[in-house]
Protein backbone atom coordinates (compact mmCIF):
# COMPACT_ATOMS: atom_id res chain seq x y z
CA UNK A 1 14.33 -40.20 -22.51
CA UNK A 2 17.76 -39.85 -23.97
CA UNK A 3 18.70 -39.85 -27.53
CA UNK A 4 20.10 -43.11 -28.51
CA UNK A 5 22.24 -43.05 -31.64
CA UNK A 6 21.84 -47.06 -32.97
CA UNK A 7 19.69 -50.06 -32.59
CA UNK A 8 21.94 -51.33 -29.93
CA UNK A 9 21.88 -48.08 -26.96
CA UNK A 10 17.82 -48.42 -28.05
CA UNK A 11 17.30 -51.91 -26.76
CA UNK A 12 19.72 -51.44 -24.06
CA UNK A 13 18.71 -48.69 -22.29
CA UNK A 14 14.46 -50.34 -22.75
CA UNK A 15 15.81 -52.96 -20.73
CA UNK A 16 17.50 -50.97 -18.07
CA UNK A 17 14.07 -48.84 -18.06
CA UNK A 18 12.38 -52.42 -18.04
CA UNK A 19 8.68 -51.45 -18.67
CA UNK A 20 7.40 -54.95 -17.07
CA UNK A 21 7.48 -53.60 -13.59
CA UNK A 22 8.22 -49.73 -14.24
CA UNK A 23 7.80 -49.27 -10.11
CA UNK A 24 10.88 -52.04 -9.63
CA UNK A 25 13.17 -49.05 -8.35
CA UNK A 26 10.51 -48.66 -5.40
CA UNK A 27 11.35 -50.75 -2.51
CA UNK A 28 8.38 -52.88 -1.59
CA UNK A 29 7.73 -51.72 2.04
CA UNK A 30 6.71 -48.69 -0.07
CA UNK A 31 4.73 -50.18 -2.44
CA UNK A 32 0.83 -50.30 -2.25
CA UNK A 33 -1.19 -53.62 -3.80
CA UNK A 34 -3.49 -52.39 -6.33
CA UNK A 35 -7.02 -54.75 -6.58
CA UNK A 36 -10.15 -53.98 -7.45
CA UNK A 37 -10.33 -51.90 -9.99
CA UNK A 38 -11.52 -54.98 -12.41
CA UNK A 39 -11.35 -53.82 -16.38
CA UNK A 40 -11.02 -50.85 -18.50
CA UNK A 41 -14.47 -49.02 -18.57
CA UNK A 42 -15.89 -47.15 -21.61
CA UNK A 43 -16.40 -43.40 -21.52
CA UNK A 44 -19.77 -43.97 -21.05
CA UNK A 45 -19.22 -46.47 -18.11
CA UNK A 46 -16.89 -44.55 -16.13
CA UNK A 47 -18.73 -41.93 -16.86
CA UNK A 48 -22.27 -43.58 -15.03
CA UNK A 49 -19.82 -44.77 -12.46
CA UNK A 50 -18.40 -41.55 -11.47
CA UNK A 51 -22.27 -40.43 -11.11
CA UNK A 52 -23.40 -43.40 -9.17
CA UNK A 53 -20.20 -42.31 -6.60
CA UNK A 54 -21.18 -39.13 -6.77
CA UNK A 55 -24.99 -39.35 -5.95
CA UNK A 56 -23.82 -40.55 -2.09
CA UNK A 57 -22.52 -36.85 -1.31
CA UNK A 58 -24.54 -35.14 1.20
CA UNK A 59 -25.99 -31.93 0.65
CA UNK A 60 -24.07 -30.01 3.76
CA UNK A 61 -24.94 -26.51 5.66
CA UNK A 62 -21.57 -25.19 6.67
CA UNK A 63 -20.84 -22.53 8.35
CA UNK A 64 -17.31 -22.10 8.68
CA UNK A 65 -14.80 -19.43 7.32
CA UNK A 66 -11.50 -18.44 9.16
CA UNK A 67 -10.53 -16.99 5.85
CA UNK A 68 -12.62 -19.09 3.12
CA UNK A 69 -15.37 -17.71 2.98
CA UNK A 70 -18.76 -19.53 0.55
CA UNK A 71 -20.66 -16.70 -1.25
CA UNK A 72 -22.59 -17.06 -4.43
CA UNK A 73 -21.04 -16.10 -7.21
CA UNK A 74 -22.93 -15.40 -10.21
CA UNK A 75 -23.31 -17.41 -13.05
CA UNK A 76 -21.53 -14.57 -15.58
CA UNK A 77 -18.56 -14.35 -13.45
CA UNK A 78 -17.31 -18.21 -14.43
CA UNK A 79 -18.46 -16.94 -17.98
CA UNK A 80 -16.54 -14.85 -18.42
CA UNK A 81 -13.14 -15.73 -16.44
CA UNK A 82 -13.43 -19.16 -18.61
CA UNK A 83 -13.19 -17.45 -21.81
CA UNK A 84 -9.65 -18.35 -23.88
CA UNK A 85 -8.35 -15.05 -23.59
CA UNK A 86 -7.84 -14.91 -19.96
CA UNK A 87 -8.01 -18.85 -18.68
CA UNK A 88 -4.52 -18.98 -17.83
CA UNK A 89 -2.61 -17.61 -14.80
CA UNK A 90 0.76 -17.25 -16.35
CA UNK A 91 2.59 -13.96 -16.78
CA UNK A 92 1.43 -12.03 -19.74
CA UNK A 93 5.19 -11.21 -20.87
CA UNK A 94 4.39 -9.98 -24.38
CA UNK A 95 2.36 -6.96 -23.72
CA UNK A 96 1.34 -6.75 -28.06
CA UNK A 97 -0.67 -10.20 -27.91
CA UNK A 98 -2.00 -10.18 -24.26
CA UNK A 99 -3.57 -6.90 -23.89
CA UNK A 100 -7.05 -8.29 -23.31
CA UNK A 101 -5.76 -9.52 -19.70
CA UNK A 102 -3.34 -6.89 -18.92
CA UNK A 103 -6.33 -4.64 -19.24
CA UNK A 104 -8.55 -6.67 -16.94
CA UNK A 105 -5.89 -6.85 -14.47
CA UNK A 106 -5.31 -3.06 -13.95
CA UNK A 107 -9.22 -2.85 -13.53
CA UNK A 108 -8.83 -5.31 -10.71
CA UNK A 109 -5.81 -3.32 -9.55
CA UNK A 110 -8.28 0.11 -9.59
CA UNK A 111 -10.94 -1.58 -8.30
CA UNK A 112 -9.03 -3.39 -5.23
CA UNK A 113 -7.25 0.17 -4.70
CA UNK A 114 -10.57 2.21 -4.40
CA UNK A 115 -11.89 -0.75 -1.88
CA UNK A 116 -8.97 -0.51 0.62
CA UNK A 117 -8.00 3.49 0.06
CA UNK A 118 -4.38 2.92 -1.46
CA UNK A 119 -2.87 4.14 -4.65
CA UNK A 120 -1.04 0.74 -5.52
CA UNK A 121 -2.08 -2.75 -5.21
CA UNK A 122 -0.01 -5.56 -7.35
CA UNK A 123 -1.96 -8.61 -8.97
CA UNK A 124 -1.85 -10.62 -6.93
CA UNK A 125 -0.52 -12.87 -4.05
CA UNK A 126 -1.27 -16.09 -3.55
CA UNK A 127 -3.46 -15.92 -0.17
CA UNK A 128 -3.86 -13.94 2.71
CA UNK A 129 -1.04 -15.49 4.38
CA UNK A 130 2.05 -15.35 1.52
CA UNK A 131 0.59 -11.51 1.61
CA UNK A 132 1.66 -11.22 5.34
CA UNK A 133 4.67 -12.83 5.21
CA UNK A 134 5.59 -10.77 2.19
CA UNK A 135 5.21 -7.40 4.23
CA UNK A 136 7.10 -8.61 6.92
CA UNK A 137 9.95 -8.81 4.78
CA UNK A 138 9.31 -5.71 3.06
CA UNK A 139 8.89 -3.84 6.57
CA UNK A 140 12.46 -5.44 7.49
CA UNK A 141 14.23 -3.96 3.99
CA UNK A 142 13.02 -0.89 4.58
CA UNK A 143 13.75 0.24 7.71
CA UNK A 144 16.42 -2.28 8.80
CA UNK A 145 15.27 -3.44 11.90
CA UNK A 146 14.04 -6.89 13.14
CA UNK A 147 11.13 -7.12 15.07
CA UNK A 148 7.41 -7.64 14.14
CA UNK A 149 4.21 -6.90 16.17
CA UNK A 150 1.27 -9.34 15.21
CA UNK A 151 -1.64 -9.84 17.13
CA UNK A 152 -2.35 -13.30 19.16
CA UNK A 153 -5.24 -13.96 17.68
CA UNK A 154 -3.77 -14.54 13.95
CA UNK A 155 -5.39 -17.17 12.67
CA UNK A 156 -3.52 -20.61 12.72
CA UNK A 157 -2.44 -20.80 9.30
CA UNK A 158 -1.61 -17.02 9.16
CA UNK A 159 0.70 -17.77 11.96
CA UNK A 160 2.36 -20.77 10.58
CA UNK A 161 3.27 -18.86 7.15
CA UNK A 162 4.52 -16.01 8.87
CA UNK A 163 6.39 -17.78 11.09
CA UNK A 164 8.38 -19.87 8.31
CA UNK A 165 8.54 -16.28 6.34
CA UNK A 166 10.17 -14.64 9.40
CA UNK A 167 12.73 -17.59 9.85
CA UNK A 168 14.30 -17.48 6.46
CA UNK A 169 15.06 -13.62 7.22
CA UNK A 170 15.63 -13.93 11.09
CA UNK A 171 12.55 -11.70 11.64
CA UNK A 172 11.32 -12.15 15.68
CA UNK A 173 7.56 -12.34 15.54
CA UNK A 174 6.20 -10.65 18.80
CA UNK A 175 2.45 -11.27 19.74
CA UNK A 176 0.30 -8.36 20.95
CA UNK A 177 -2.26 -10.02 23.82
CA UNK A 178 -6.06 -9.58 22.90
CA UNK A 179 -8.42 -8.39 25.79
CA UNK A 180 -10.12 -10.83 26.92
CA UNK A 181 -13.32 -9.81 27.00
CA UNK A 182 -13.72 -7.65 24.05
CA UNK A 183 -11.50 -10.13 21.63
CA UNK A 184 -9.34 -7.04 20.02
CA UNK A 185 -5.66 -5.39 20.78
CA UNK A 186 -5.45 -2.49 22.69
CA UNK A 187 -3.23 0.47 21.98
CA UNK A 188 -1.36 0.27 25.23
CA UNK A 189 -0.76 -3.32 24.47
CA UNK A 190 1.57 -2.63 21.16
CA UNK A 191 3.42 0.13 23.33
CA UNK A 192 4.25 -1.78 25.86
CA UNK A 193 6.29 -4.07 23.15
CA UNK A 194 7.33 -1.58 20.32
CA UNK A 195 10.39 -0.80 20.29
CA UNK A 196 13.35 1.20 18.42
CA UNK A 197 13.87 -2.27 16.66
CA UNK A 198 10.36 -2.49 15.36
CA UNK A 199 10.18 -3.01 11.84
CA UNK A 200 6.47 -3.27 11.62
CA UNK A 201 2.82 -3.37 14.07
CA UNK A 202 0.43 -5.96 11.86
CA UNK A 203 -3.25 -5.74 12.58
CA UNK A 204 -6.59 -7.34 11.26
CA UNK A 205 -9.67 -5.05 10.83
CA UNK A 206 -12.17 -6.96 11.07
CA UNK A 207 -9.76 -9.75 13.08
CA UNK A 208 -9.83 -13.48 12.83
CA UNK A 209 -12.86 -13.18 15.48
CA UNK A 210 -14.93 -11.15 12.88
CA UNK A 211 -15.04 -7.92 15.41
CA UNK A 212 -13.34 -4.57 14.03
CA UNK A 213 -10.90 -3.17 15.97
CA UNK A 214 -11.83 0.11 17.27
CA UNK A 215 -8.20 1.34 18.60
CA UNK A 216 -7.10 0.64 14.50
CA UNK A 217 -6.22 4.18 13.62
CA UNK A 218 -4.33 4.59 17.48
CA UNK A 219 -1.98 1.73 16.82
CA UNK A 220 -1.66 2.71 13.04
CA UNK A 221 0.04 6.26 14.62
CA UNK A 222 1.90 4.47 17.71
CA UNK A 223 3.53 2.33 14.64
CA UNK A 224 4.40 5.97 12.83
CA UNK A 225 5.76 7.36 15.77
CA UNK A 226 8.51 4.83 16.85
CA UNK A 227 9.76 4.47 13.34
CA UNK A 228 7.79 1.17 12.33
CA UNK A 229 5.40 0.43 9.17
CA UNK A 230 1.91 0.03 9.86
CA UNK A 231 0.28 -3.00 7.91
CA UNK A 232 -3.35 -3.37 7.82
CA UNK A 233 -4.92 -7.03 7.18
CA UNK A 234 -8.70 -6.60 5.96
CA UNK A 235 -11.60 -8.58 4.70
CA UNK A 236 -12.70 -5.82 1.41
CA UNK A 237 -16.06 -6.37 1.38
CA UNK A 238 -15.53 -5.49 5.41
CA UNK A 239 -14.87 -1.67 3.34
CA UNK A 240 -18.08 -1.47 2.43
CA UNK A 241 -19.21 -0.47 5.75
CA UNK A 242 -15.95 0.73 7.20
CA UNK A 243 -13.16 3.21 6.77
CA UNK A 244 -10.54 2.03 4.36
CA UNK A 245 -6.95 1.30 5.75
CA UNK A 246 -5.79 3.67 3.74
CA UNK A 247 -7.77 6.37 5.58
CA UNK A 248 -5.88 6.29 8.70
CA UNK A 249 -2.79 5.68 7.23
CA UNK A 250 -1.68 2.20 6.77
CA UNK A 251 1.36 1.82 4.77
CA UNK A 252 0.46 -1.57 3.53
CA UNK A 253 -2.29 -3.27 3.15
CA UNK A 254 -2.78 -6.88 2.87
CA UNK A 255 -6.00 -9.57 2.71
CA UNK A 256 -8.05 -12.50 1.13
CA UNK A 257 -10.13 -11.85 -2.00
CA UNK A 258 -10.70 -15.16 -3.24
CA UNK A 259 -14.66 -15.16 -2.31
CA UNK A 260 -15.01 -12.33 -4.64
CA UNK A 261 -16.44 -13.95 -7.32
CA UNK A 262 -14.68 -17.49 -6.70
CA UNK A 263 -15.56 -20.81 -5.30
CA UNK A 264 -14.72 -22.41 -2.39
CA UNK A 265 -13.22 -25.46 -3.97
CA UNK A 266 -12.21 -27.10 -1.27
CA UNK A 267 -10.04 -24.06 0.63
CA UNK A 268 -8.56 -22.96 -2.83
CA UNK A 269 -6.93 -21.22 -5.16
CA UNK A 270 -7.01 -18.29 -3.49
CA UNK A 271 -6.07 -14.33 -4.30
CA UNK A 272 -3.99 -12.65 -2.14
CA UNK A 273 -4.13 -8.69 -1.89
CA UNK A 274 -1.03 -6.57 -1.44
CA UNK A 275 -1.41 -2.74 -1.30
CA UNK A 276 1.08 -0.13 -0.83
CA UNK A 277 0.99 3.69 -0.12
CA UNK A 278 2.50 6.10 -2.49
CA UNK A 279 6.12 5.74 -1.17
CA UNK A 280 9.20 5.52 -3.64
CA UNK A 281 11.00 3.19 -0.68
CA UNK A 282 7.24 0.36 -0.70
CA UNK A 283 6.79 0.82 -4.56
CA UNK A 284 10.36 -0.69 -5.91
CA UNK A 285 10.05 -3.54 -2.86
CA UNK A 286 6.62 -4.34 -3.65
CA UNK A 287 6.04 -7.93 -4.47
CA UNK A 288 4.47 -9.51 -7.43
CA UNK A 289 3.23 -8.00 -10.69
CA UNK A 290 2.18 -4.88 -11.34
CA UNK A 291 -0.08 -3.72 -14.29
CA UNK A 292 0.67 0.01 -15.98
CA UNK A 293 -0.88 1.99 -18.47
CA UNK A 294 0.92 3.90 -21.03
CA UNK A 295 0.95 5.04 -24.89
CA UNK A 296 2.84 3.31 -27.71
CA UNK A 297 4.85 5.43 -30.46
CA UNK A 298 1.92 6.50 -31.77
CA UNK A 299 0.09 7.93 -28.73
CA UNK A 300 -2.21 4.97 -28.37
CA UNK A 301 -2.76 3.37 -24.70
CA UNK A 302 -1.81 0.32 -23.75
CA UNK A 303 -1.38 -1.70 -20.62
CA UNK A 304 1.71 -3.76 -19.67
CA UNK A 305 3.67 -4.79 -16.70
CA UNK A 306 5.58 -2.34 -14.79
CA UNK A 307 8.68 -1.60 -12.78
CA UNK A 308 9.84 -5.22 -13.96
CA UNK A 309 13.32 -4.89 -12.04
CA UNK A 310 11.91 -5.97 -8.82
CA UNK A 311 11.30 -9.33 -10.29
CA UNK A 312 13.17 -12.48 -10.60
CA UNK A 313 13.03 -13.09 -14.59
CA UNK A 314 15.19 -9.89 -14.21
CA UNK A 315 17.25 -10.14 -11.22
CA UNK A 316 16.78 -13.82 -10.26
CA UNK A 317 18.32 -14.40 -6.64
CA UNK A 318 18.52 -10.51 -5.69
CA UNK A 319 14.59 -10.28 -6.64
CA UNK A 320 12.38 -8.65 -3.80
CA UNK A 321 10.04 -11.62 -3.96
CA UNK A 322 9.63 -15.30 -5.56
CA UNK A 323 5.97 -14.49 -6.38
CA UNK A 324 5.93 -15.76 -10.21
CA UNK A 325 2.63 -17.26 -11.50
CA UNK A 326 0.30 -15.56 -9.34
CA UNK A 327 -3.90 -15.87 -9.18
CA UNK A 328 -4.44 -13.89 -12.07
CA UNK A 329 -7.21 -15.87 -13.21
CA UNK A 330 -8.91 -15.60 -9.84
CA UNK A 331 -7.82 -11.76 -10.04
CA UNK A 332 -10.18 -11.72 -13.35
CA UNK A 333 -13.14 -13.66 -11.61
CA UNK A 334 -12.84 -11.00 -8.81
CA UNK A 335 -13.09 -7.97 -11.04
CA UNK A 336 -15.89 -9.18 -13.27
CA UNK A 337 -17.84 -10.24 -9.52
CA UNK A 338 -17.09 -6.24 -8.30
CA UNK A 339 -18.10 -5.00 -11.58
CA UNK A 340 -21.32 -6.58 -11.46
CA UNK A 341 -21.87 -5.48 -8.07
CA UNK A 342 -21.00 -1.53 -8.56
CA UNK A 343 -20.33 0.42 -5.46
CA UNK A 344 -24.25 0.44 -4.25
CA UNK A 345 -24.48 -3.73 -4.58
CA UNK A 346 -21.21 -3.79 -2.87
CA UNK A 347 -22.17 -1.49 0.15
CA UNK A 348 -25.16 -3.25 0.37
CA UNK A 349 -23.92 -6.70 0.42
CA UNK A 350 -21.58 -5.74 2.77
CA UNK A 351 -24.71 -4.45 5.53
CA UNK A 352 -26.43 -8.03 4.62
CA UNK A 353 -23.58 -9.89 5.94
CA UNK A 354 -23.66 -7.46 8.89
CA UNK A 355 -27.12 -8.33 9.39
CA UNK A 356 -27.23 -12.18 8.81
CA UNK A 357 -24.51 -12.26 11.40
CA UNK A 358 -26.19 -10.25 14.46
CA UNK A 359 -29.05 -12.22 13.16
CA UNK A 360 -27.49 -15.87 13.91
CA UNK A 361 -25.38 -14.47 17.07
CA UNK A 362 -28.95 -13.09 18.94
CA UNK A 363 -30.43 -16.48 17.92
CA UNK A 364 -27.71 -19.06 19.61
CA UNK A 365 -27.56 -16.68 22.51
CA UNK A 366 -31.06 -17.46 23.38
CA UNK A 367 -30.24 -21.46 23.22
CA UNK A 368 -29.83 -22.47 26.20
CA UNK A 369 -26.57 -23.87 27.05
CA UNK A 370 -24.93 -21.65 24.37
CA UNK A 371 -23.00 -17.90 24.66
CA UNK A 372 -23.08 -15.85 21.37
CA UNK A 373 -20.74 -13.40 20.76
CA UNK A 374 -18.45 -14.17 23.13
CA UNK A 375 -16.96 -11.15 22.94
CA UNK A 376 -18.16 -7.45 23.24
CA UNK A 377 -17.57 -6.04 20.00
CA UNK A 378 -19.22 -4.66 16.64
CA UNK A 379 -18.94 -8.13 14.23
CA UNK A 380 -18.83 -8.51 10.52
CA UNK A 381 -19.86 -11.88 9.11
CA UNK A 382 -17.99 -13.82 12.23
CA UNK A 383 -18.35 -14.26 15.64
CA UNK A 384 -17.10 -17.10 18.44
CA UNK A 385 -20.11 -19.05 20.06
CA UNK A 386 -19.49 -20.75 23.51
CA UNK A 387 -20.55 -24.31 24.37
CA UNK A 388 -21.09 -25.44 28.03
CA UNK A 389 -20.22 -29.06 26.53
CA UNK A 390 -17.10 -30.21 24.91
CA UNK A 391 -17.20 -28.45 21.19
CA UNK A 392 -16.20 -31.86 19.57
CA UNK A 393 -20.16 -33.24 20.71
CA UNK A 394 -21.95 -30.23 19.47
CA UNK A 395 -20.13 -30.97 15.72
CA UNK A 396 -20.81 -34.32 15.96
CA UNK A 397 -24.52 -34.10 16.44
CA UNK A 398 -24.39 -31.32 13.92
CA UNK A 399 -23.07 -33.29 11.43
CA UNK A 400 -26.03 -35.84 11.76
CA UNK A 401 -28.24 -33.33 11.03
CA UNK A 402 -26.56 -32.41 7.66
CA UNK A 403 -24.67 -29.42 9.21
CA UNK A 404 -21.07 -28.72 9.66
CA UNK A 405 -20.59 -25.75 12.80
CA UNK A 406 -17.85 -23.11 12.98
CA UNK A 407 -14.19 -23.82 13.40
CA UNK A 408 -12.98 -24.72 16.80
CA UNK A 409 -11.10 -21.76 18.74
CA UNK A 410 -10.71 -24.24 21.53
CA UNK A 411 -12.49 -27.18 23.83
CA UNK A 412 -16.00 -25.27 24.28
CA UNK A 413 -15.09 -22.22 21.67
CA UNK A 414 -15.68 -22.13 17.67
CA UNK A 415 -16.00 -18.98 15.06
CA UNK A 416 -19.02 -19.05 12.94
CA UNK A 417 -19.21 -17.96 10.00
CA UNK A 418 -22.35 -16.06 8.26
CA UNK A 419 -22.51 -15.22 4.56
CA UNK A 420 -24.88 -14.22 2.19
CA UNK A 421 -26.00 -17.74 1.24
CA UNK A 422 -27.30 -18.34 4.59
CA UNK A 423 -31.09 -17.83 4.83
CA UNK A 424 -32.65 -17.28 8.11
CA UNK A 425 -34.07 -20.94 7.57
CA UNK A 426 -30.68 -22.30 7.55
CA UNK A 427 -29.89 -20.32 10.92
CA UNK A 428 -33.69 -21.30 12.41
CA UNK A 429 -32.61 -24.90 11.82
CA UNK A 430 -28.95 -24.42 13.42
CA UNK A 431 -30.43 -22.87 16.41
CA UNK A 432 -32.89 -26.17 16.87
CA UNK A 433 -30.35 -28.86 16.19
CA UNK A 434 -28.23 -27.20 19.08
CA UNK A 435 -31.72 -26.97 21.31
CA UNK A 436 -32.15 -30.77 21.34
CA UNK A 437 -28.26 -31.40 22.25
């Protein structure tokens, strides 16, 4: 509200605001009747009211992921990522007074860059997605050329970011075909479309089908040897029973972290990871922030934010990125969750998810009318089931019986999803809804 300087600009500018009908500037095709909502409520009315609404929710079995993945999260984590000193997810500018989080940060940076086998990762990205689009632009600055390799079977939402990314910097987005019947990209595949202009060869291990990719370390080289960066998306619990990214040479490395120690909440926030390899050329284009450790004057350690001139409170438009306010706060839930698991807890939770998932696949597969995996293929926590009916019935009658199914590849297709909060009941009980369909 502007600042009036007499009695008379006051009144005139309350009537020109005119607080009777404060929606008047809204033309009324626009304009939505409000009734029903009868009179104020106490706090301890609304408060039994939001309760009585809340009492009709369903308790649902849902097993879809595509990215968003449900695991339990211990009780601690929230604990602690709720305390005052870290509940915020702005940028800790004044290294003397926000040490605390700076410190908790770089142990999510080590801790992510042990997982995926790379000596930098920032903190953080917003998702999966803003992560790939960001190394497609970084794979364009640094080696000038304008093409970029991506498999077909990118996720939906993957594609759509990386698409709008690529746009913006007039990036061509080429898609690698995925055999058909083992669901991953073959090395021969990427030659037959690399090319001198190339900038970068993008692949998922484990993909958006949940199956690793076995030819990962061929098309990792192929990228090295016609010039082009080699980025690597990967599920890091997926690391706990595979080789890193960073073991066969990935130059950046990019994924979803969010179910590390945070809640689904309805598809978000989420926490995007961003890796580089030890290359002057990566390092000053990497995006978002990035957490150092030092001494003061006195020889004392201290953590703050490095290599600041890539940013945009420093060099506004000619900034690498526009990352700002990133997931820190989700960053902090994810390194208290891998702290509590240590290495062991995470290997082994990784192998349970292994499990749970051949254990659902052999289990659909013997109900009749239903094909699980549909490819050929070592899985993670995902795999694609086939119906011999539309897709669309088999969810419907699944949701009847309290259960929500995977997430629809196509007409008689969907990818289920398998975590560690699935008990074999939960599967047992799948398996005979979709007998009696």
């Amino acid at each position: 509200m502007p600042n009036s300087r007499s009695d008379r600009d006051l009144s005139h500018m309350l009537e020109r605001l005119d607080f009777d009908d404060p929606f008047h500037v809204v033309h009324p095709s626009h304009r939505r009747a409000c009734t029903g909502l009868g009179r104020p409520l106490t706090e301890f009315e609304t408060r039994r009211r939001v309760e009585s609404l809340l009492s009709r929710n369903r308790r649902i079995c849902s097993f879809k992921g595509g990215g968003v993945y449900d695991h339990y999260v211990p009780a601690h984590v929230a604990e602690i990522a709720g305390r005052n000193e870290f509940y915020t997810s702005y940028t800790p500018y004044q290294p003397e007074v926000s040490q605390g989080l700076l410190q908790t940060l770089f142990e999510y940076q080590s801790m992510m860059a042990e997982i995926v086998g790379m000596p930098v990762v920032n903190a953080s990205m917003y998702d999966w997605s803003t992560a790939l689009g960001e190394s497609a632009l970084m794979c364009n600055r640094v080696t000038g050329r304008t093409d970029m390799l991506v498999p077909a079977s990118l996720s939906p939402q993957r594609r759509e970011v990386l698409s709008t990314y690529a746009s913006s910097a007039r990036i061509n987005v080429r898609y690698v075909p995925v055999d058909d019947a083992t669901g991953q990209i073959r090395a021969e595949s990427v030659a037959e479309l690399i090319s001198d202009d190339t900038a970068g060869v993008y692949l998922e291990n484990p993909n958006y089908y949940g199956i690793f990719e076995g030819e990962a370390p061929d098309i990792v080289e192929l990228a090295h040897k016609h010039g082009a960066r080699a980025v690597v998306g990967v599920d890091p619990l997926a690391c706990g029973v595979i080789k890193p990214p960073g073991a066969y040479g990935a130059d950046i490395v990019v994924g979803e972290a969010a179910h590390l120690g945070n809640p689904v909440n309805f598809g978000g926030p989420l926490l995007g990871v961003f890796a580089v390899k030890d290359d002057r050329a990566l390092l000053r284009t990497t995006p978002g922030r990035l957490i150092g450790l030092t001494e003061d004057a006195d020889g004392v350690p201290g953590y703050v934010m490095t290599l600041q001139t890539r940013e945009q409170h420093i060099r506004r438009q000619r900034a690498t990125s526009n990352i700002c306010t990133n997931e820190a706060l989700c960053a902090v839930a994810c390194a208290a969750y891998l702290a509590s698991l240590g290495k062991r807890g995470f290997v082994e939770l990784a192998r349970v998810l292994m499990a749970n998932a051949a254990y659902a696949a052999t289990a659909i597969d013997a109900v009749d009318g239903f094909d699980a995996p549909v490819h050929d293929g070592i899985h993670f926590r995902e795999f694609v089931v086939r119906s011999r009916i539309p897709w669309n019935e088999v969810e419907s009658c699944l949701n009847e019986n309290g259960i929500t199914g995977g997430i629809p590849v196509d007409d008689d297709r969907s990818l289920f999803c398998i975590t560690d909060k699935h008990t074999r009941d939960d599967i047992d009980r799948l398996c005979s809804v979709l007998g009696g369909i």
